[in-house]
PDB file of N, CA and C in Angstrom:
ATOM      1  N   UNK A   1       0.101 132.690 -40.728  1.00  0.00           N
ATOM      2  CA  UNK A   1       0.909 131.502 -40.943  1.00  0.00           C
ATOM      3  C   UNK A   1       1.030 131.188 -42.429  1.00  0.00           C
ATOM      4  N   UNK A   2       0.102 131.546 -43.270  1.00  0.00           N
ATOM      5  CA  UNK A   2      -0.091 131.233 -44.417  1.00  0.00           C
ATOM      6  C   UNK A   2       1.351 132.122 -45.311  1.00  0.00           C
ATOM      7  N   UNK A   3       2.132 133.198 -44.909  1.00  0.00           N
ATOM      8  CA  UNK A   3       3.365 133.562 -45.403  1.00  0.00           C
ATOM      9  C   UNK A   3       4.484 133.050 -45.393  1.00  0.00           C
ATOM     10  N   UNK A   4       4.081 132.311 -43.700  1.00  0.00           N
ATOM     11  CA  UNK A   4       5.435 131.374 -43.412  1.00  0.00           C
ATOM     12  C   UNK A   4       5.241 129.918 -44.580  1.00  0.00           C
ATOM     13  N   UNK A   5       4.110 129.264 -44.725  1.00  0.00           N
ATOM     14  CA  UNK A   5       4.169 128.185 -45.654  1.00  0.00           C
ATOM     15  C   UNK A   5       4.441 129.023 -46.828  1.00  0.00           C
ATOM     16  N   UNK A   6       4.159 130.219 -47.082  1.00  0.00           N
ATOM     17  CA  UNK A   6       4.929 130.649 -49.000  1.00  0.00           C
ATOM     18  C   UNK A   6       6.643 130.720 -48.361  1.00  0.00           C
ATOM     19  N   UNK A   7       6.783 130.876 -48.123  1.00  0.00           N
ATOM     20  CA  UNK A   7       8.173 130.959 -47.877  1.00  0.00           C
ATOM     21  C   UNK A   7       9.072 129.960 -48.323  1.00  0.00           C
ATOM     22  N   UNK A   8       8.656 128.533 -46.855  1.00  0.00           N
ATOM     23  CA  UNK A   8       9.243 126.589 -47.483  1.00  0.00           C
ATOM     24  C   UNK A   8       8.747 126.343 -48.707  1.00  0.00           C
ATOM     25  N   UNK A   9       7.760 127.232 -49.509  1.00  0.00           N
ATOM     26  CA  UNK A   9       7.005 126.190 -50.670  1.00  0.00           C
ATOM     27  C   UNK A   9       8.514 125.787 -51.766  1.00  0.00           C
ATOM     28  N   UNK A  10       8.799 124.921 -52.218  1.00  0.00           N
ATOM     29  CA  UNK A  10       9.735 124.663 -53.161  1.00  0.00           C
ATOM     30  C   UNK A  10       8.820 124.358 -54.412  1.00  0.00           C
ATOM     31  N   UNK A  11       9.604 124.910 -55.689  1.00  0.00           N
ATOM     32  CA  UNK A  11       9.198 124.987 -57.036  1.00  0.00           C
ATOM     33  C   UNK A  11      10.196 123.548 -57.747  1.00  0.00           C
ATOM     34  N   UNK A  12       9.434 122.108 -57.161  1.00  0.00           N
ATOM     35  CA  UNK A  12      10.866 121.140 -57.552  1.00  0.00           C
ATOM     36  C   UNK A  12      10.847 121.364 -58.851  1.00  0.00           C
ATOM     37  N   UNK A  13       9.636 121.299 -59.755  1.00  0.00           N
ATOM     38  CA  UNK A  13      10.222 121.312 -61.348  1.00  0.00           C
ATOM     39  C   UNK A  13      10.895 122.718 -61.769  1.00  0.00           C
ATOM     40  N   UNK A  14      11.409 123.431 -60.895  1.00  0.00           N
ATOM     41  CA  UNK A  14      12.158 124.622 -61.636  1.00  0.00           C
ATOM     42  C   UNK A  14      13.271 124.164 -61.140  1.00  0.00           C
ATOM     43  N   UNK A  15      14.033 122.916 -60.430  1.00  0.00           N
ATOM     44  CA  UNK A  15      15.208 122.978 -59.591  1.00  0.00           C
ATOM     45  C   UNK A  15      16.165 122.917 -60.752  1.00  0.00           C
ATOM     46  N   UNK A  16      17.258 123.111 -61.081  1.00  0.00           N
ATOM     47  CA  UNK A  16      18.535 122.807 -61.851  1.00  0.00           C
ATOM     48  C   UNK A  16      19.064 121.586 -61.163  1.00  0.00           C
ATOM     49  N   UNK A  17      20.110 121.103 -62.273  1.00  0.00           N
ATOM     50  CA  UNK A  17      21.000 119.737 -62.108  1.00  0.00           C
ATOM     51  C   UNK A  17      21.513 120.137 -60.721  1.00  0.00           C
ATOM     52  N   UNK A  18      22.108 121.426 -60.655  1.00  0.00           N
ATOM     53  CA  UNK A  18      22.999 121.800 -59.483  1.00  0.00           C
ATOM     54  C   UNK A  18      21.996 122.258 -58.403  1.00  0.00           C
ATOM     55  N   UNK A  19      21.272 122.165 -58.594  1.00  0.00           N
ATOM     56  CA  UNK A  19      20.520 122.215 -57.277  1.00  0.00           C
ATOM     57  C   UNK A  19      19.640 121.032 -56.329  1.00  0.00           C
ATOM     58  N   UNK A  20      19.612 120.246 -57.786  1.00  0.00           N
ATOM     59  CA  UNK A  20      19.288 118.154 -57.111  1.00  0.00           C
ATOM     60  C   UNK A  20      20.721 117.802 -56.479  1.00  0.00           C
ATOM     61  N   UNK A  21      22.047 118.022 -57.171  1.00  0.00           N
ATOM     62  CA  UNK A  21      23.170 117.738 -56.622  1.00  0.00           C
ATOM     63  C   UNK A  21      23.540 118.192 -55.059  1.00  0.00           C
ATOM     64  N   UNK A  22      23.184 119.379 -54.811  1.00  0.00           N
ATOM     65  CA  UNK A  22      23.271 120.186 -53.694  1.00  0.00           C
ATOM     66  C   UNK A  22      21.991 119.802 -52.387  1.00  0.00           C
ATOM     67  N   UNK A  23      21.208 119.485 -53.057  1.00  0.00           N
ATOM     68  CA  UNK A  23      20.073 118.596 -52.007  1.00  0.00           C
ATOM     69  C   UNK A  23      20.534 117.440 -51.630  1.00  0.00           C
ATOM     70  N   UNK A  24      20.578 116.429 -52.551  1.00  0.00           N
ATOM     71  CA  UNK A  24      20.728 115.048 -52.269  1.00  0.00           C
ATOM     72  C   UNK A  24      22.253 115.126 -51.517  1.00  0.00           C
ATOM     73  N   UNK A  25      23.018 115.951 -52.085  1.00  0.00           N
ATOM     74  CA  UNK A  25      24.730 116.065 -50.858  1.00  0.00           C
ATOM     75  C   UNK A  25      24.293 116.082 -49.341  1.00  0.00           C
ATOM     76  N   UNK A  26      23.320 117.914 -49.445  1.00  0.00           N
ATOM     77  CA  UNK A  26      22.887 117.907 -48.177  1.00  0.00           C
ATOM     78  C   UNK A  26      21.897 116.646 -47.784  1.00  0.00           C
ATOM     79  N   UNK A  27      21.057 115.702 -47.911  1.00  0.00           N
ATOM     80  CA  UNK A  27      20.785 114.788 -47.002  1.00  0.00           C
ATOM     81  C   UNK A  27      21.602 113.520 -47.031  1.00  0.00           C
ATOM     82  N   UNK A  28      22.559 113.791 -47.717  1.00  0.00           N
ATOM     83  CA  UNK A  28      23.323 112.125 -47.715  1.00  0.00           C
ATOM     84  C   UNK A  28      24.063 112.748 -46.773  1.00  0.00           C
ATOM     85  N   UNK A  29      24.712 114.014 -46.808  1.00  0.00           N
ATOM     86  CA  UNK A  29      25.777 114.410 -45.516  1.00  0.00           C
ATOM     87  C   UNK A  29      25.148 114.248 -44.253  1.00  0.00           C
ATOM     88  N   UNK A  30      23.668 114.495 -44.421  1.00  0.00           N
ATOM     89  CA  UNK A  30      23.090 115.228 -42.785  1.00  0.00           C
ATOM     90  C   UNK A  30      22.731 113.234 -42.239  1.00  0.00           C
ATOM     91  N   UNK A  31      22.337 112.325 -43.482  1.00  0.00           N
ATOM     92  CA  UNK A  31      22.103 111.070 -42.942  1.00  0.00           C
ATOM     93  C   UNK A  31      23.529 110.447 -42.431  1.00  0.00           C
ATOM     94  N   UNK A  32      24.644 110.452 -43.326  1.00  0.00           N
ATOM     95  CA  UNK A  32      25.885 109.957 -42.340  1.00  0.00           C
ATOM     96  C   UNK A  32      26.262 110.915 -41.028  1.00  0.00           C
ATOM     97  N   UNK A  33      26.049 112.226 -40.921  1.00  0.00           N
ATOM     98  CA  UNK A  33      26.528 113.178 -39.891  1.00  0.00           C
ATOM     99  C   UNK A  33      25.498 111.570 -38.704  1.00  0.00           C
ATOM    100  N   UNK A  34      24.095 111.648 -38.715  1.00  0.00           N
ATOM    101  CA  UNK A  34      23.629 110.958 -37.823  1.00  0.00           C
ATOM    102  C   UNK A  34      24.057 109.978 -37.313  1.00  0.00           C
ATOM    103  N   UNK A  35      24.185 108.601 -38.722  1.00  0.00           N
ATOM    104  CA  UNK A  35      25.088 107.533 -37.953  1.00  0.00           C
ATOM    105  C   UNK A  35      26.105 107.786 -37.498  1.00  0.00           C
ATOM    106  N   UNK A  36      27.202 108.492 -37.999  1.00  0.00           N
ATOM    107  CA  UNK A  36      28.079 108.690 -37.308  1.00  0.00           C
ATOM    108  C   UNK A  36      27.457 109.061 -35.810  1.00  0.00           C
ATOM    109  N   UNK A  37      27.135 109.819 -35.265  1.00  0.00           N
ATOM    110  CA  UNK A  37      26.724 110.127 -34.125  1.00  0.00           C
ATOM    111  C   UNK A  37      26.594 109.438 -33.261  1.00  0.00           C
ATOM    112  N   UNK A  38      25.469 108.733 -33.824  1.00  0.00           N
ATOM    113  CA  UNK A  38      24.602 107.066 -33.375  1.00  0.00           C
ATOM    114  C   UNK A  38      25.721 106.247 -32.741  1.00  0.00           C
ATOM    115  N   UNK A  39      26.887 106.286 -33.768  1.00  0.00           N
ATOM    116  CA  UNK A  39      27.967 105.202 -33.592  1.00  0.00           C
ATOM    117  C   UNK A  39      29.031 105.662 -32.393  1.00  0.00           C
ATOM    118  N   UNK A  40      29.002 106.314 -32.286  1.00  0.00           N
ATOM    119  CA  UNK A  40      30.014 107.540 -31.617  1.00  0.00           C
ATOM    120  C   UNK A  40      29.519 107.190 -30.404  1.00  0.00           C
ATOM    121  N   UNK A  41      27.697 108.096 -29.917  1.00  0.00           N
ATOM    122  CA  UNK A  41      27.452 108.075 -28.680  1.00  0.00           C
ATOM    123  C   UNK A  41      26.792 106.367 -27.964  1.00  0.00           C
ATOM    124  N   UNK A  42      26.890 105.701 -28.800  1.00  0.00           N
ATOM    125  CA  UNK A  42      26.108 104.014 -28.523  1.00  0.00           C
ATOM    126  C   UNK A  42      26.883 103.443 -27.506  1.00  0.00           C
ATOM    127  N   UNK A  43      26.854 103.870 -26.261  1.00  0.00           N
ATOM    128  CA  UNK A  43      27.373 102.915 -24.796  1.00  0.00           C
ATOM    129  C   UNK A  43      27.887 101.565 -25.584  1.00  0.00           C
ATOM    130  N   UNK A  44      27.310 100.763 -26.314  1.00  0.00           N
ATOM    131  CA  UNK A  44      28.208  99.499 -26.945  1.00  0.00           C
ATOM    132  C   UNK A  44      29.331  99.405 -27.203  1.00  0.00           C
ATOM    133  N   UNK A  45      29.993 100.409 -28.040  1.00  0.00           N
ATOM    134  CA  UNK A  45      30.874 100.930 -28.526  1.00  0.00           C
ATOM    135  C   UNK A  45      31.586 101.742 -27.719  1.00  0.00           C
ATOM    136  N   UNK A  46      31.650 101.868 -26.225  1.00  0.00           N
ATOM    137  CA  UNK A  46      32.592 102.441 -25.724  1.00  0.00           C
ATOM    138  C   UNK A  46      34.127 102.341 -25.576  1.00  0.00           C
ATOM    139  N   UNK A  47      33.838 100.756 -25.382  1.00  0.00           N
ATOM    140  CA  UNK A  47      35.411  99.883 -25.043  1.00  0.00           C
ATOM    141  C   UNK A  47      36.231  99.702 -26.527  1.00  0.00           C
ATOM    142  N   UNK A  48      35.168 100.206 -27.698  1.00  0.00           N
ATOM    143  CA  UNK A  48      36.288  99.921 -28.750  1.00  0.00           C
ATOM    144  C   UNK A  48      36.493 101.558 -29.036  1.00  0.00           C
ATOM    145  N   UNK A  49      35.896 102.627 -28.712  1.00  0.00           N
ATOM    146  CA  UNK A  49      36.676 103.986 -28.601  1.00  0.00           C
ATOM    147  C   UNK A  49      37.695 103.944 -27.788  1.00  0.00           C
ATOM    148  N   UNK A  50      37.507 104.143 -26.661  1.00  0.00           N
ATOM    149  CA  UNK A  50      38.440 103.844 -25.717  1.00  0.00           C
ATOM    150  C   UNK A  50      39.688 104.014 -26.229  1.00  0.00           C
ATOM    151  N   UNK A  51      39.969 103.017 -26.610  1.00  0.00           N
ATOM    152  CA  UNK A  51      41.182 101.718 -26.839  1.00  0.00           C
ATOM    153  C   UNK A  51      41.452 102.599 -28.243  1.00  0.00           C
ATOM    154  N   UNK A  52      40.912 103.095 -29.076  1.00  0.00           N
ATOM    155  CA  UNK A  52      41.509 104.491 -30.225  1.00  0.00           C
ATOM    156  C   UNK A  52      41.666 105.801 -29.595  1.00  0.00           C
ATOM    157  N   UNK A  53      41.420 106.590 -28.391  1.00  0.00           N
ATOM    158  CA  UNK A  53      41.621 107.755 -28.139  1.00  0.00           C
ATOM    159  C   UNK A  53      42.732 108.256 -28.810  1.00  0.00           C
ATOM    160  N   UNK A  54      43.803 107.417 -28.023  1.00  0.00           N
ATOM    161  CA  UNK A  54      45.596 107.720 -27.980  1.00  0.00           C
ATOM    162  C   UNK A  54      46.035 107.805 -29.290  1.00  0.00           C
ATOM    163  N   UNK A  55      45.621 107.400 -30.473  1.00  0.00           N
ATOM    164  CA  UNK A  55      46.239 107.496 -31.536  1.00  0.00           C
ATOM    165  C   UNK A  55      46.362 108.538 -32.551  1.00  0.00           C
ATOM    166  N   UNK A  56      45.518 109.872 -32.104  1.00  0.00           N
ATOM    167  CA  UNK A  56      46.569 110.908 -32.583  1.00  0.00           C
ATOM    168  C   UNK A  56      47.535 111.659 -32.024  1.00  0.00           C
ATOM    169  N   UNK A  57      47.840 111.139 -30.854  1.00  0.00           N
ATOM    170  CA  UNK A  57      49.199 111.745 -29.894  1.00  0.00           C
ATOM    171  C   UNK A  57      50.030 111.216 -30.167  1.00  0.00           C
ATOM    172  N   UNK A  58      49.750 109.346 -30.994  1.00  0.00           N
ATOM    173  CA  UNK A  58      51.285 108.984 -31.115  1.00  0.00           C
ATOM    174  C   UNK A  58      52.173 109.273 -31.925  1.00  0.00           C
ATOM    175  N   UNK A  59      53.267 109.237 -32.019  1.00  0.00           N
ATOM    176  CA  UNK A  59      54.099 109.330 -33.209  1.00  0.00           C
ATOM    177  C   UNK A  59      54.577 108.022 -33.869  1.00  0.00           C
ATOM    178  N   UNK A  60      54.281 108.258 -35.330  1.00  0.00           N
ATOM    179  CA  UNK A  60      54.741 107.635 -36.194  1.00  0.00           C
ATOM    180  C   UNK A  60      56.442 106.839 -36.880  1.00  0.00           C
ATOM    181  N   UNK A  61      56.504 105.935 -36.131  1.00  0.00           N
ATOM    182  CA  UNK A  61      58.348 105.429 -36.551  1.00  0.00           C
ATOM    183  C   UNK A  61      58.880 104.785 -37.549  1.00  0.00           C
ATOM    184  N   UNK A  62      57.102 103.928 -37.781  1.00  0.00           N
ATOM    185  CA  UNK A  62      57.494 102.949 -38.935  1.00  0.00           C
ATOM    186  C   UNK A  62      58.047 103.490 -40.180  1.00  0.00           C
ATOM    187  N   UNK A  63      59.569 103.538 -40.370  1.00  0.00           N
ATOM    188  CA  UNK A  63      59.971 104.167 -41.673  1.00  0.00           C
ATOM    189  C   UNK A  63      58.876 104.839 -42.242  1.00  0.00           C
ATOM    190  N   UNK A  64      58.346 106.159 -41.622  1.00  0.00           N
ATOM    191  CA  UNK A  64      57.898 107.165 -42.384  1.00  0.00           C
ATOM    192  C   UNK A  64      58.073 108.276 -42.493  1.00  0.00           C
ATOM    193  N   UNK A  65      58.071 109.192 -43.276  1.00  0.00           N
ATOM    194  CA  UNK A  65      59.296 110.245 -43.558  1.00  0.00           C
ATOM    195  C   UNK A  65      60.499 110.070 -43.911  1.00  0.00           C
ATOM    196  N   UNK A  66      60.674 111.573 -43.598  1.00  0.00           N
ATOM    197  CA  UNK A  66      62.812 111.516 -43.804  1.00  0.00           C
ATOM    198  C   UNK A  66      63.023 111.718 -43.185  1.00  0.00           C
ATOM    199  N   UNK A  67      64.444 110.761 -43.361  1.00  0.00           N
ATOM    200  CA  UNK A  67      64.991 110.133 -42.064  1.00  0.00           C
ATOM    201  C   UNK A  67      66.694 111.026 -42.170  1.00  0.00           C
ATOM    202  N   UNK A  68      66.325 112.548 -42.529  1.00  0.00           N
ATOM    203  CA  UNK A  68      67.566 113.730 -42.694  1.00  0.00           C
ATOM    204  C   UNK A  68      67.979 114.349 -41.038  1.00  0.00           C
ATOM    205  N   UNK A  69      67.282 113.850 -39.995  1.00  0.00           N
ATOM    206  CA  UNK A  69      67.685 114.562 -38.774  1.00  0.00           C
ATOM    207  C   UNK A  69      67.053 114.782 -38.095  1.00  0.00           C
TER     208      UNK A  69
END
């Protein structure tokens, strides 16, 4: 087991700028991926999904686009 812990060991004071940038992305992404989730699957929040399903099937009239044909 003692190869598998050399393996995860991280060297933080050798990390580069671009590699704190690339961490902290990955857990700020992986912490909203969750709430989102949270928010998504929360029975509370059913009746106000619901009621958004339909809105990328609809089409758009309000003077948007061109209006060539």
């Amino acid at each position: 087991m003692n190869s598998l812990a050399d393996y995860f060991e991280t060297d933080w004071a050798a990390m580069t700028a671009t590699d704190w940038v690339g961490t902290i992305l990955t857990v700020v992404i992986f912490v909203a991926m969750g709430v989102a989730y949270f928010q998504v699957f929360r029975p509370k929040h059913r009746d106000r999904l619901e009621a958004k399903k339909h809105i990328p099937f609809e089409d758009d009239h309000e003077g948007g686009g061109d209006n060539d044909g």
